[in-house]
N, C-alpha and C. Protein backbone atom coordinates (compact mmCIF):
# COMPACT_ATOMS: atom_id res chain seq x y z
N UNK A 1 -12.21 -31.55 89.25
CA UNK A 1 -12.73 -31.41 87.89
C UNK A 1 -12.91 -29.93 87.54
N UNK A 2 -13.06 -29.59 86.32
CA UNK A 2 -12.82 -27.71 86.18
C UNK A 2 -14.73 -27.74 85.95
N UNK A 3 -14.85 -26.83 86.39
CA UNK A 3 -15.95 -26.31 86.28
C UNK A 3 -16.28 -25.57 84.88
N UNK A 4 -17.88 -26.93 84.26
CA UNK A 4 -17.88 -26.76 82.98
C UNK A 4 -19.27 -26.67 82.70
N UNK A 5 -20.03 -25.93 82.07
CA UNK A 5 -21.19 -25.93 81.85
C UNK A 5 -21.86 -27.23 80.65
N UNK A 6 -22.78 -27.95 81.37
CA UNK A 6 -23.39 -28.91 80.54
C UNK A 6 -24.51 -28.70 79.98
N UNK A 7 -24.91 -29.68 79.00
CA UNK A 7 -26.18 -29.00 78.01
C UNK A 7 -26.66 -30.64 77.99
N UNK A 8 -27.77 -30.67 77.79
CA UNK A 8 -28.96 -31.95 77.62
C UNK A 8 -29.47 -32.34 75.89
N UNK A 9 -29.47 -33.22 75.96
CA UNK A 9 -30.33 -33.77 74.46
C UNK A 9 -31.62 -34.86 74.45
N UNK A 10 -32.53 -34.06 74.20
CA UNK A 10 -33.57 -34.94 73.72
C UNK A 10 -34.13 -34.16 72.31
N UNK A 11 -34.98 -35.00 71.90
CA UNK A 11 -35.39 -33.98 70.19
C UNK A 11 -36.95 -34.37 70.07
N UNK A 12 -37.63 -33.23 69.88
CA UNK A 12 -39.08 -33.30 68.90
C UNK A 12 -38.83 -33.53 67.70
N UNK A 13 -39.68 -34.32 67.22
CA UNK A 13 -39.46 -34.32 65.48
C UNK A 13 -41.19 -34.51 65.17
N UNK A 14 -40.96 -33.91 63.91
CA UNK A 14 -42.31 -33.88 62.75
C UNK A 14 -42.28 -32.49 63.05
N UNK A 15 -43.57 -31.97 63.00
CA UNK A 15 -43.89 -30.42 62.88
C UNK A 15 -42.78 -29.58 63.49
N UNK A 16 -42.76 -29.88 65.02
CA UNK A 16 -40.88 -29.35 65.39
C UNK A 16 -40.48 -29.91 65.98
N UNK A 17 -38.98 -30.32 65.01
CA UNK A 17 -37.98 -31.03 65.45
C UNK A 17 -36.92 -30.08 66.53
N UNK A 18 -36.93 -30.53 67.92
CA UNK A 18 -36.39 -30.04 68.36
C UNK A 18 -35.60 -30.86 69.16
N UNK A 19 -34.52 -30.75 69.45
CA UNK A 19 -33.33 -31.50 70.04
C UNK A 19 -33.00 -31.12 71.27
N UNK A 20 -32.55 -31.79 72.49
CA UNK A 20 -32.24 -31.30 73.69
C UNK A 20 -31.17 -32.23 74.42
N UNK A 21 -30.09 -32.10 74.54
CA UNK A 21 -29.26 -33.06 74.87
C UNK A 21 -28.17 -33.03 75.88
N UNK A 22 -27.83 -34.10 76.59
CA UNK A 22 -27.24 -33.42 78.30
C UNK A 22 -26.58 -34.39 79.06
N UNK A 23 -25.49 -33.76 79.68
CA UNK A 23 -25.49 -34.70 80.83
C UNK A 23 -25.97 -35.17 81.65
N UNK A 24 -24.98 -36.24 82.42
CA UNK A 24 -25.90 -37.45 83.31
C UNK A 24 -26.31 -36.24 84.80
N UNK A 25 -27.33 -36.01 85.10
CA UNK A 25 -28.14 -35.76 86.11
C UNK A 25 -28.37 -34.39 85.75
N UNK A 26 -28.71 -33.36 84.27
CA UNK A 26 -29.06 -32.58 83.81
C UNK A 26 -30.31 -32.20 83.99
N UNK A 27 -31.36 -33.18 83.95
CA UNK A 27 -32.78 -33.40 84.22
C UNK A 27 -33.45 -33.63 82.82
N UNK A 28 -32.72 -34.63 81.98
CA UNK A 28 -33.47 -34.63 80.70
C UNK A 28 -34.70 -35.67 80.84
N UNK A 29 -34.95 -36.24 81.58
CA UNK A 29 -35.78 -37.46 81.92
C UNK A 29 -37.26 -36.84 82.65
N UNK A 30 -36.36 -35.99 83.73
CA UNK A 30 -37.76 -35.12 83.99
C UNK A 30 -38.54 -34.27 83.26
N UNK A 31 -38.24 -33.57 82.24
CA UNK A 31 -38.69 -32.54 81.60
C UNK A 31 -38.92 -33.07 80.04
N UNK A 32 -38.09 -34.53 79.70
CA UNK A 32 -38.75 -34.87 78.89
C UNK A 32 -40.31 -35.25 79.02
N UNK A 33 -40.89 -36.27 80.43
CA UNK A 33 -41.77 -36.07 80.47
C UNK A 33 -43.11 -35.41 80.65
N UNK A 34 -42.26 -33.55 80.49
CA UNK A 34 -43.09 -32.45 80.58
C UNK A 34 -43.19 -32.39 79.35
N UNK A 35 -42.59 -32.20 78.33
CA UNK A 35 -42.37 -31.84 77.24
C UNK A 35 -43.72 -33.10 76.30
N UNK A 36 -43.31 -34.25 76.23
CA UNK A 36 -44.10 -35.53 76.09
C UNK A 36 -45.88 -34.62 76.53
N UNK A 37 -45.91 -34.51 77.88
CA UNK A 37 -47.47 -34.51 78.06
C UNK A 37 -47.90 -33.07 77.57
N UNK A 38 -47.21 -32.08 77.66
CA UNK A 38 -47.42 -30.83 77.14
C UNK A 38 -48.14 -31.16 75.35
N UNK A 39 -46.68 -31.30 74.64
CA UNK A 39 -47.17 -31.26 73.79
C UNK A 39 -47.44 -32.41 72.95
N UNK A 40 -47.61 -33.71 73.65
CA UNK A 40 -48.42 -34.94 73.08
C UNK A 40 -47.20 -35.18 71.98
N UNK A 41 -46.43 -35.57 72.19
CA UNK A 41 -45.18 -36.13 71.01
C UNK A 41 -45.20 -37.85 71.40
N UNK A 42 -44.47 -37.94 70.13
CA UNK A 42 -44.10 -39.66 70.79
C UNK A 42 -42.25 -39.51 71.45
N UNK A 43 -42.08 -40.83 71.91
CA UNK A 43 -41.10 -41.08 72.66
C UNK A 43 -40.35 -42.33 71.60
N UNK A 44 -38.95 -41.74 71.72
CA UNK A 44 -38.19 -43.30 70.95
C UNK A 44 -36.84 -43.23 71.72
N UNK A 45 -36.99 -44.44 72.05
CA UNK A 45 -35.66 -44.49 73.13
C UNK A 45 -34.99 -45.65 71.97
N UNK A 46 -33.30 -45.35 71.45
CA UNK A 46 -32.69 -46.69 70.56
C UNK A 46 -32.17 -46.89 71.72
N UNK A 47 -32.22 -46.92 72.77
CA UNK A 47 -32.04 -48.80 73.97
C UNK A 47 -33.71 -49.64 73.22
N UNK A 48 -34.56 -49.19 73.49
CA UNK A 48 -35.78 -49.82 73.38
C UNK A 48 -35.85 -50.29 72.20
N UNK A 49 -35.73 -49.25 71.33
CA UNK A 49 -35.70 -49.81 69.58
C UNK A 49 -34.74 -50.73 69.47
N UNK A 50 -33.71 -50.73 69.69
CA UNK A 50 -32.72 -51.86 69.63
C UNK A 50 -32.99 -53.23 70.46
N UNK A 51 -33.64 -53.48 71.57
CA UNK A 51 -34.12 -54.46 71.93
C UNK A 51 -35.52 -54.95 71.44
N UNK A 52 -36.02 -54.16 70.61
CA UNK A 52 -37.42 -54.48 69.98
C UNK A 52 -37.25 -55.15 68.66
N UNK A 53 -36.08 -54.68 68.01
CA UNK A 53 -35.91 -54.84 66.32
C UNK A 53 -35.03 -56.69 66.81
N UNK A 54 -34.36 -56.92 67.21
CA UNK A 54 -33.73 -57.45 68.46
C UNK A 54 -34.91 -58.95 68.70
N UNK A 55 -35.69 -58.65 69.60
CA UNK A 55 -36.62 -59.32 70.12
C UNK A 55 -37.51 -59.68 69.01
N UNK A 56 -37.80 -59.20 67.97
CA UNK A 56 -38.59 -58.87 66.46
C UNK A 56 -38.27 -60.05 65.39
N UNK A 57 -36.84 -59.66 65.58
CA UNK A 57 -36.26 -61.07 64.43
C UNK A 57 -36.04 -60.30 63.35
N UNK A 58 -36.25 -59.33 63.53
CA UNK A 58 -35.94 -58.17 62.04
C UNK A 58 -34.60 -58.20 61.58
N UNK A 59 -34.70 -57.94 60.05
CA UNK A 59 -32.94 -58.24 59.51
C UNK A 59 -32.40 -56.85 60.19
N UNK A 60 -32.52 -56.30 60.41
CA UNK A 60 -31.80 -54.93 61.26
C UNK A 60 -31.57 -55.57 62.48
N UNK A 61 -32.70 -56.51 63.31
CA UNK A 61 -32.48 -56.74 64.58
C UNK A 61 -31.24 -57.98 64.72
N UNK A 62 -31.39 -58.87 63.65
CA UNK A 62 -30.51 -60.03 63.22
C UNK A 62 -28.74 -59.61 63.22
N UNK A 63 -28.83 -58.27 62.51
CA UNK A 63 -27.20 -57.27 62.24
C UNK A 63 -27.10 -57.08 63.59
N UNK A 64 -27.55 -56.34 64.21
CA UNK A 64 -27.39 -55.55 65.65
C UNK A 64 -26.72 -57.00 66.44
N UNK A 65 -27.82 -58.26 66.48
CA UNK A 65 -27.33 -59.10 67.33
C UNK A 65 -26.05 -59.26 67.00
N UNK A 66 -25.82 -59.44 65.94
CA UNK A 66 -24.18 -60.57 65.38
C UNK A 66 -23.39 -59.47 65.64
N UNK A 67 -23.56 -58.23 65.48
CA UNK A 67 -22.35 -57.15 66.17
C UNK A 67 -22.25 -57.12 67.99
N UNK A 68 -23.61 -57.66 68.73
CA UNK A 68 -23.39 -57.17 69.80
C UNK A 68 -22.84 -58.47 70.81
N UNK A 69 -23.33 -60.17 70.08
CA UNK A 69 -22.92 -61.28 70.41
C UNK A 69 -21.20 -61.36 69.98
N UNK A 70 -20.53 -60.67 69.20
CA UNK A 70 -19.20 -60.39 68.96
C UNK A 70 -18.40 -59.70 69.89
N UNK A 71 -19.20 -59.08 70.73
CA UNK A 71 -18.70 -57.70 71.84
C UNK A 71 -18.22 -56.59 71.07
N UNK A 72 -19.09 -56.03 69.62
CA UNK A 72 -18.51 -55.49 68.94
C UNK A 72 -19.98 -54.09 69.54
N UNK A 73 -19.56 -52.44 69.20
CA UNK A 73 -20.87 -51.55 69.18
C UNK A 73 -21.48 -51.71 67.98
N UNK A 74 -22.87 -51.35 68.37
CA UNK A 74 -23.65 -51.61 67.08
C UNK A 74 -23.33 -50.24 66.38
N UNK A 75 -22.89 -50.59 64.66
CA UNK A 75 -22.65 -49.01 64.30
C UNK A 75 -23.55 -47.72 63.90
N UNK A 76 -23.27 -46.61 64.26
CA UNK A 76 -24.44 -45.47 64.42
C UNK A 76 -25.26 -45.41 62.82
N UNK A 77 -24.65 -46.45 61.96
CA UNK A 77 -25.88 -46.45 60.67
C UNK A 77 -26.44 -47.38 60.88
N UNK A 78 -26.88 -48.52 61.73
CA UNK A 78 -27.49 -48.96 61.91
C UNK A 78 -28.65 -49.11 62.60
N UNK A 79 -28.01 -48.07 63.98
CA UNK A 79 -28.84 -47.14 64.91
C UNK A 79 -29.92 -46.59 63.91
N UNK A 80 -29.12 -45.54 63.28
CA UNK A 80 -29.86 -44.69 62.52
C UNK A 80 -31.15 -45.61 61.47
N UNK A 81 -30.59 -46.66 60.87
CA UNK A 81 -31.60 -47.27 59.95
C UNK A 81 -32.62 -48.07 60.77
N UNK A 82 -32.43 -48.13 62.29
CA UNK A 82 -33.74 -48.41 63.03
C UNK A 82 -34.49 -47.54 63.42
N UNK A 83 -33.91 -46.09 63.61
CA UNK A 83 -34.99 -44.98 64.30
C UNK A 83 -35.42 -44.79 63.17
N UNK A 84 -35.18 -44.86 61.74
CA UNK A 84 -35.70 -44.18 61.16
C UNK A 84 -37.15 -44.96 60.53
N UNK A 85 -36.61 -46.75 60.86
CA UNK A 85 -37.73 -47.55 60.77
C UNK A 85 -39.22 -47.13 61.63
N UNK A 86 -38.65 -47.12 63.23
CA UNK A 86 -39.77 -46.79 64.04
C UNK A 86 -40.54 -45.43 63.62
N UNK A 87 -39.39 -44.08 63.37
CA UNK A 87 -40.42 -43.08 63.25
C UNK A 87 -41.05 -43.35 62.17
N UNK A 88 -40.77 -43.92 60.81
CA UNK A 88 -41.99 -44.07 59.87
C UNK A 88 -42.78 -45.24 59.83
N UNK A 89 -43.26 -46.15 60.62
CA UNK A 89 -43.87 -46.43 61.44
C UNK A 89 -45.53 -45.90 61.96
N UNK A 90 -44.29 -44.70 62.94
CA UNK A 90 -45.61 -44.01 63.49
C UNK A 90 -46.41 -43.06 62.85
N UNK A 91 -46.19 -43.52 61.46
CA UNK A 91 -46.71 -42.42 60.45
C UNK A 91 -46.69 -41.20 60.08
N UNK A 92 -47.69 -40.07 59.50
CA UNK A 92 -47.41 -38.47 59.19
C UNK A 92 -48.34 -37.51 60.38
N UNK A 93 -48.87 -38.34 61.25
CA UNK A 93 -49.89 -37.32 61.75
C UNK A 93 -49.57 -36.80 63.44
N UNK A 94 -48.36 -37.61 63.95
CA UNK A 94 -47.60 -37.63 64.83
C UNK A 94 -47.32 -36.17 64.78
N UNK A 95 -46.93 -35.68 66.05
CA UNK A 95 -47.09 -34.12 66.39
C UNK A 95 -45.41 -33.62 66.71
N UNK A 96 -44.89 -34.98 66.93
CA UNK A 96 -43.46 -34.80 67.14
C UNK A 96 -43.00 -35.67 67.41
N UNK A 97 -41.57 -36.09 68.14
CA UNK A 97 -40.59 -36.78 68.75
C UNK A 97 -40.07 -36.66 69.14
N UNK A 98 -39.74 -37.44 70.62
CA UNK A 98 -38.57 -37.53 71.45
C UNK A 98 -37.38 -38.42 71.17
N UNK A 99 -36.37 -38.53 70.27
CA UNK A 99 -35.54 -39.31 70.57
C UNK A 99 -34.64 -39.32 72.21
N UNK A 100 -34.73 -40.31 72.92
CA UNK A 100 -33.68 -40.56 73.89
C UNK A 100 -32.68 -41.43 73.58
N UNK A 101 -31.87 -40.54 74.02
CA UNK A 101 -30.21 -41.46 73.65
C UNK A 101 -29.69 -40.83 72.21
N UNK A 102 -30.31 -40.13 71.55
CA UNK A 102 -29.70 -40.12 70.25
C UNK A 102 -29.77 -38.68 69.81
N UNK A 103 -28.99 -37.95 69.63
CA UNK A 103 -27.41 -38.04 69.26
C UNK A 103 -26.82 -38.14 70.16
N UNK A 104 -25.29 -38.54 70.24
CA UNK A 104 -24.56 -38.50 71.29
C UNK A 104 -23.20 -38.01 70.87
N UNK A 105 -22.54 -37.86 69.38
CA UNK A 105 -21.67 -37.41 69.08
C UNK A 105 -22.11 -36.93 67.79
N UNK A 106 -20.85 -36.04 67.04
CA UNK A 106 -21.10 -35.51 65.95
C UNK A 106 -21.57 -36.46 64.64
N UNK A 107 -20.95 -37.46 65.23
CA UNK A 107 -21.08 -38.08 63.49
C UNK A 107 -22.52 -38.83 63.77
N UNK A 108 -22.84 -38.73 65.02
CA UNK A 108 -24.08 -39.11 65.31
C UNK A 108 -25.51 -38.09 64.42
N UNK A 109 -25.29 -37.28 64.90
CA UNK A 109 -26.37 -35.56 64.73
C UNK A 109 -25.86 -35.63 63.13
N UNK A 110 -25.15 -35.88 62.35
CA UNK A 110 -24.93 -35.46 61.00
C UNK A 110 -25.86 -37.01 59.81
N UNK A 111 -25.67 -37.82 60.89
CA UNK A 111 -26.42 -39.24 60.38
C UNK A 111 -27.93 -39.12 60.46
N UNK A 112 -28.31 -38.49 61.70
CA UNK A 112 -29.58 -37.96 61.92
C UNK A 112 -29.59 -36.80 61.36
N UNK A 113 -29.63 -35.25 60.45
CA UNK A 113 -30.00 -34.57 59.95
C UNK A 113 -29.79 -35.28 58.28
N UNK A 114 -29.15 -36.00 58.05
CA UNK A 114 -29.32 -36.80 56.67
C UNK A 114 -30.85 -37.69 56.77
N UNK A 115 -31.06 -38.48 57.67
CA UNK A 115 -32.42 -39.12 57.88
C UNK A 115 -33.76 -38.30 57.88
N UNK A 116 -33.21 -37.06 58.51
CA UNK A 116 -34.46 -36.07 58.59
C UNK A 116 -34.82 -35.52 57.61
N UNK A 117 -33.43 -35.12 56.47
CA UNK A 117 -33.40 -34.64 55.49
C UNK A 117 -34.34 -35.18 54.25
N UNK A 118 -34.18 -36.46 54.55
CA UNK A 118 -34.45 -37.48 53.18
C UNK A 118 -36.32 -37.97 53.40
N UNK A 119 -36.51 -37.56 54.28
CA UNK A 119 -38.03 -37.18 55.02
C UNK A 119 -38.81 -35.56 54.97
N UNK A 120 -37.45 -35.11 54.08
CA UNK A 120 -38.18 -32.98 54.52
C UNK A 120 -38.57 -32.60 55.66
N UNK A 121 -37.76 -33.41 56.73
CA UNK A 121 -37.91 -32.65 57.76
C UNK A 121 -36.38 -32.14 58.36
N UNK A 122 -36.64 -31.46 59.67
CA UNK A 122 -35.28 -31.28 59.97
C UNK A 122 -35.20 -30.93 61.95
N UNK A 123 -34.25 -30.35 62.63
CA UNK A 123 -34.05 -30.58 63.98
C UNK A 123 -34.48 -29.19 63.98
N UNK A 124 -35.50 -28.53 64.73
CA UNK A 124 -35.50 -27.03 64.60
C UNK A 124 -35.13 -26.34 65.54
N UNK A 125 -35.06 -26.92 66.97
CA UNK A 125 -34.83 -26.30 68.17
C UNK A 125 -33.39 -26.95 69.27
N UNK A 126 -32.67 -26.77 69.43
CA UNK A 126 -32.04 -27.79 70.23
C UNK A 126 -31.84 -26.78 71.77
N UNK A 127 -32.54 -27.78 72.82
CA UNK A 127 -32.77 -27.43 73.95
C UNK A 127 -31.74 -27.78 74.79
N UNK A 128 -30.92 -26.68 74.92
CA UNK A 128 -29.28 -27.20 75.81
C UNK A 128 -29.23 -26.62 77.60
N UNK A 129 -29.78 -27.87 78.19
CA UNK A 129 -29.90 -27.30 79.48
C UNK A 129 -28.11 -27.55 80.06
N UNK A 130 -28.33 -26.36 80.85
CA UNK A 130 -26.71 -25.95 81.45
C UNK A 130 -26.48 -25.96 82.38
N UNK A 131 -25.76 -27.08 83.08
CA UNK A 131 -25.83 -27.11 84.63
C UNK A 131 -24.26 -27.06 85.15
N UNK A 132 -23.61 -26.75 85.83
CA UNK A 132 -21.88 -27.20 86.42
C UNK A 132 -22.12 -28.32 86.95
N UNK A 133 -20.66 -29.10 86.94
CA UNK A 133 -20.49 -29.85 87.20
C UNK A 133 -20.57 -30.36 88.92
N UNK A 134 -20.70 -29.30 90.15
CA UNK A 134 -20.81 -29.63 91.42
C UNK A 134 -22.13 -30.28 91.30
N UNK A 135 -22.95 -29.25 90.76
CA UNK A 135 -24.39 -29.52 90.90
C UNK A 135 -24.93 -31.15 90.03
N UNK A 136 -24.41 -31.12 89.10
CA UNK A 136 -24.54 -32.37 88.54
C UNK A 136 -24.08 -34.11 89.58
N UNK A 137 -22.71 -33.47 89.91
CA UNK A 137 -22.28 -34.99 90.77
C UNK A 137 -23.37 -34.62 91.61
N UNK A 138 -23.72 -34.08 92.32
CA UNK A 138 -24.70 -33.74 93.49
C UNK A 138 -25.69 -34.44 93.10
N UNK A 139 -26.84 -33.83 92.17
CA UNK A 139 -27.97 -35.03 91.49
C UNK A 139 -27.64 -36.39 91.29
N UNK A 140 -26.66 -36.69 90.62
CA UNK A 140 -26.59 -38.19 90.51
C UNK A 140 -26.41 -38.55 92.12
N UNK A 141 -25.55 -38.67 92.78
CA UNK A 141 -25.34 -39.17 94.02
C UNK A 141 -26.71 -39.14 94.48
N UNK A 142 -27.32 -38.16 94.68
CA UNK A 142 -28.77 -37.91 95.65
C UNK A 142 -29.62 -38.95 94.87
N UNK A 143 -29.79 -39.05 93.55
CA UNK A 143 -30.73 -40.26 92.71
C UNK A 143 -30.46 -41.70 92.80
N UNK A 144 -28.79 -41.85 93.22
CA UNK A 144 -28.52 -42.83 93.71
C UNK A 144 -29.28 -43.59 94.60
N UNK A 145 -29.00 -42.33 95.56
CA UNK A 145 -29.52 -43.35 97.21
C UNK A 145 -31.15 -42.91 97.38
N UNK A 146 -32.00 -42.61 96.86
CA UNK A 146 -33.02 -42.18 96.20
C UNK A 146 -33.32 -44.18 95.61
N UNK A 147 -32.88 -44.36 94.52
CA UNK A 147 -33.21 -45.36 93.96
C UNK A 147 -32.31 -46.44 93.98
N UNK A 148 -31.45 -46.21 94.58
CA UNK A 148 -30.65 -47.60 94.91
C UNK A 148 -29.59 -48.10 93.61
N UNK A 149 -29.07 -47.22 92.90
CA UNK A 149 -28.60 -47.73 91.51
C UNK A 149 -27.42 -47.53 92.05
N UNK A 150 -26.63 -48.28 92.06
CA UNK A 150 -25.29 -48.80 92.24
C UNK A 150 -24.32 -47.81 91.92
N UNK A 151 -24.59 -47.67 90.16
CA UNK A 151 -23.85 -46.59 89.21
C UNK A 151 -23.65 -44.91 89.44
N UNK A 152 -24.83 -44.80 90.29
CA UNK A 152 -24.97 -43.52 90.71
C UNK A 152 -23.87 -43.08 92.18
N UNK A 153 -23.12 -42.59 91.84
CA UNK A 153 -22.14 -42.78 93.19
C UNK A 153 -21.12 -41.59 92.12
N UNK A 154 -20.03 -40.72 93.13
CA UNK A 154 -19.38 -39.68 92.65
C UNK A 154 -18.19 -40.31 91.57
N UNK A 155 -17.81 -41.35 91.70
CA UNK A 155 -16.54 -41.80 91.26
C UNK A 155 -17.25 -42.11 89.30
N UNK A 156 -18.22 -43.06 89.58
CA UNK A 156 -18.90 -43.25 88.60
C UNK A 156 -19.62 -41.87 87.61
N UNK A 157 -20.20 -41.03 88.29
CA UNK A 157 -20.78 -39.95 88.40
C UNK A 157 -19.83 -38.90 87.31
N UNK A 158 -18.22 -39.09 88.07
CA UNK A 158 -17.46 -38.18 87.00
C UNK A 158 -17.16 -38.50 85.99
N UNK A 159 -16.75 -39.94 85.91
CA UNK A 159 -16.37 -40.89 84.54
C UNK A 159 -17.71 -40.61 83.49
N UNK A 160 -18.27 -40.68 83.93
CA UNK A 160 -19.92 -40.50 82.90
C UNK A 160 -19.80 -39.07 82.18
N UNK A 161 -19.40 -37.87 83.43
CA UNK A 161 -18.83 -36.82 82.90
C UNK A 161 -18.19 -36.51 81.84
N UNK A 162 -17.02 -37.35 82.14
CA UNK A 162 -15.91 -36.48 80.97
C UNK A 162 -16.08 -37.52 79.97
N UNK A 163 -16.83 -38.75 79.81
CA UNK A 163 -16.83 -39.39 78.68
C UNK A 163 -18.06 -38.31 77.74
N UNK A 164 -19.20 -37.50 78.53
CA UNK A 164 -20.13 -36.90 78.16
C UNK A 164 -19.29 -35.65 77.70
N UNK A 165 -18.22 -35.28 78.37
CA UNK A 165 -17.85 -33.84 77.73
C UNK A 165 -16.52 -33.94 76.85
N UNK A 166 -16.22 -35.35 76.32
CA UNK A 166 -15.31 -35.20 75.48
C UNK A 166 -16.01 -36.08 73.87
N UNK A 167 -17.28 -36.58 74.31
CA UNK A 167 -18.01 -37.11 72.98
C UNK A 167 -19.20 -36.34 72.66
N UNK A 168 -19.74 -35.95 73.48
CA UNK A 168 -21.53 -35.43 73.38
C UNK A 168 -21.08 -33.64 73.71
N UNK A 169 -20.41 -33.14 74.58
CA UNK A 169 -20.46 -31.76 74.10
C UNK A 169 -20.53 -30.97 73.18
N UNK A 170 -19.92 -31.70 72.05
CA UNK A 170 -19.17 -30.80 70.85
C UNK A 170 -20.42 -30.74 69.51
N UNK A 171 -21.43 -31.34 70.68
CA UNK A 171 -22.50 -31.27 69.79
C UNK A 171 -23.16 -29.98 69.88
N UNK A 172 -22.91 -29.06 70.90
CA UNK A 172 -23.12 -27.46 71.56
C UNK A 172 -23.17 -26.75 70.17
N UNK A 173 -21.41 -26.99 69.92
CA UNK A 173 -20.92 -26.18 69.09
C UNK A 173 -21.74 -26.48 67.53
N UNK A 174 -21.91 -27.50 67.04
CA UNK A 174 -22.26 -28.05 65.96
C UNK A 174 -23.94 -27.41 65.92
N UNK A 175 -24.87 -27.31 66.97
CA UNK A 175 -25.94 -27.21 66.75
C UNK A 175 -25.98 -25.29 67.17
N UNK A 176 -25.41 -24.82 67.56
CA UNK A 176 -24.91 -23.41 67.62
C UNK A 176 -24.92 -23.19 66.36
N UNK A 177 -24.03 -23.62 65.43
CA UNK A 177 -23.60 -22.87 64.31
C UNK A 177 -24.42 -23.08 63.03
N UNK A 178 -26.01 -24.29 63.51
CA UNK A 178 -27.32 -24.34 62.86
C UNK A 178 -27.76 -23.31 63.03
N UNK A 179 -27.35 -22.21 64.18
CA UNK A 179 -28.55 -21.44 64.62
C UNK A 179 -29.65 -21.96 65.30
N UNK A 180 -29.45 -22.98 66.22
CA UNK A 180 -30.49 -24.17 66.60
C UNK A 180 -30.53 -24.13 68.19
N UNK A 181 -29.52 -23.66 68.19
CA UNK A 181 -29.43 -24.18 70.10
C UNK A 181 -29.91 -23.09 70.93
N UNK A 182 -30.88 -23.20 71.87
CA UNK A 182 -31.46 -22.24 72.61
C UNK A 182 -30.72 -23.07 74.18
N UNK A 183 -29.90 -21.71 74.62
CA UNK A 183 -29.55 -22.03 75.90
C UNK A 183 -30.80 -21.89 77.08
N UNK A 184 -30.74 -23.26 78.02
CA UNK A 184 -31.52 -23.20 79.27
C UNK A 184 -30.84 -23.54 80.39
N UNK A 185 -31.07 -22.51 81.43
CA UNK A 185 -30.07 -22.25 82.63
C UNK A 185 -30.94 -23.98 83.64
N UNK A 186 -30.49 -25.03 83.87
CA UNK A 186 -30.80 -25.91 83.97
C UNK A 186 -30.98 -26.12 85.85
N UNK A 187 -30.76 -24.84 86.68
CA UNK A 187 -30.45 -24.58 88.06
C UNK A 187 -31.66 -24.21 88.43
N UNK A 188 -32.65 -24.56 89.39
CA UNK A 188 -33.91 -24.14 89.81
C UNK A 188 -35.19 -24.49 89.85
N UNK A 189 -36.06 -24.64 89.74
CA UNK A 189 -37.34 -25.29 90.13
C UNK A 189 -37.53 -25.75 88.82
N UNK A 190 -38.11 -27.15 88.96
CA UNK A 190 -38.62 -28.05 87.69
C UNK A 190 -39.26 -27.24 86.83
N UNK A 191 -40.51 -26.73 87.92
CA UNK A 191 -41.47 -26.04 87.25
C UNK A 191 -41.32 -24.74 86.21
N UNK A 192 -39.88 -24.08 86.79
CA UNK A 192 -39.29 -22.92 85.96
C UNK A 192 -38.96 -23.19 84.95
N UNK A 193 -37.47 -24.03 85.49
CA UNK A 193 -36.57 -24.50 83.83
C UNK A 193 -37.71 -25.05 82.79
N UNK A 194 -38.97 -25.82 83.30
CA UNK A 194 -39.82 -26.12 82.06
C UNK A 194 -40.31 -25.15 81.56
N UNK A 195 -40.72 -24.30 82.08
CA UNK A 195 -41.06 -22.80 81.59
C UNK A 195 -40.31 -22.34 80.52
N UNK A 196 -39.41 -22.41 81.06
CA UNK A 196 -38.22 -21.82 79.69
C UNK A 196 -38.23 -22.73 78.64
N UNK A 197 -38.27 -24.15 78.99
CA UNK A 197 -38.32 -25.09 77.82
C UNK A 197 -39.20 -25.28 76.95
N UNK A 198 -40.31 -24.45 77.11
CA UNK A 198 -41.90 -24.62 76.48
C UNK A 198 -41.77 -23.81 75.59
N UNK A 199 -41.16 -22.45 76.29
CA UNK A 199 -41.24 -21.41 75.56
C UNK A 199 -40.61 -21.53 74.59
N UNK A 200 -39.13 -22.08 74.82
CA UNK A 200 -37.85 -22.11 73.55
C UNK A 200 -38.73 -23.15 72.52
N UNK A 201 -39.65 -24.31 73.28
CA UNK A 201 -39.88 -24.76 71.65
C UNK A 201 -40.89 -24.10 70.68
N UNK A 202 -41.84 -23.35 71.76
CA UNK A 202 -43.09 -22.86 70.83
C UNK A 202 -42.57 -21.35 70.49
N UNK A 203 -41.66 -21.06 70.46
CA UNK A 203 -40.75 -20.23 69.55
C UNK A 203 -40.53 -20.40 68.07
């Protein structure tokens, strides 16, 4: 595989919207939950929202089913018209947000800055942790046998890769040319790289 630098996505939203988005064994899971207790945000995962709206009986959750009982993907405006259900929801006094899972491609991040838009808010920070690719198969494999997940194994490990660096990279470039993306060197102690991540948001 060529040796390629990866970047992470998760996002604050309300006061600052900040975005962070990444490949598989980047450490967005760990540092989201630094980020979460630091600065008291909420969390929205659309796996969860989609099995909630889903489980709910909601006419959003009703669409999602009949696309996903078809073996069809649920489409990213529909995604979008559920996160945008949950975050208003959690009302105006919320300090921020984590979306997980979302964005994952361009037409993704352009569906979400229209949602944010139509709210006066917007993505202010995007936190792109950068790791190569040795070091990455390395984490997944080690989390594997760590937790026993099947999926986690090198073969699997790369496929996750290049599906991540030929759909979700090009989101680098797109949130670059916001002026949005603060690079984080993603190599080194938890405790560091969060360091840097605190800082880039309370920037």
């Amino acid at each position: 595989m060529r040796n390629r630098n990866t970047n992470l996505n998760f996002s604050l939203f309300t006061l600052n919207y900040s975005l962070n988005f990444g490949a598989p064994g980047s450490g967005k899971g760990t540092q989201s939950d630094k980020i979460i207790a630091e600065f008291g945000v909420e969390h929205i995962s659309t796996g969860d929202v989609l099995r909630a709206e889903i489980k709910a009986g909601t006419e959003l959750g009703k669409t999602a089913s009949a696309y996903i009982n078809e073996g069809k993907l649920v489409p990213d405006s529909l995604i979008v018209d559920m996160l945008a259900s949950t975050l208003d929801s959690k009302g105006k006094d919320i300090k921020g947000v984590i979306f997980d899972g979302f964005p994952r491609t361009i037409a993704q991040a352009e569906a979400l800055d229209a949602m944010l838009k139509d709210r006066g808010q917007e993505v202010n920070v995007v936190i792109g942790l950068e790791v190569d690719d040795a070091e990455l198969i390395k984490r997944i494999i080690a989390r594997g046998q760590t937790s026993g997940r099947a999926d986690d194994n090198e073969e699997t490990a790369k496929k996750r890769l290049d599906t991540y660096y030929s759909q979700t990279l090009p989101l680098k470039d797109f949130y670059i040319k916001q002026g949005k993306y603060a690079k984080i060197n993603g190599v080194g102690s938890i405790d560091d790289i969060y360091a840097e991540i605190s800082a880039a948001i309370k920037k």
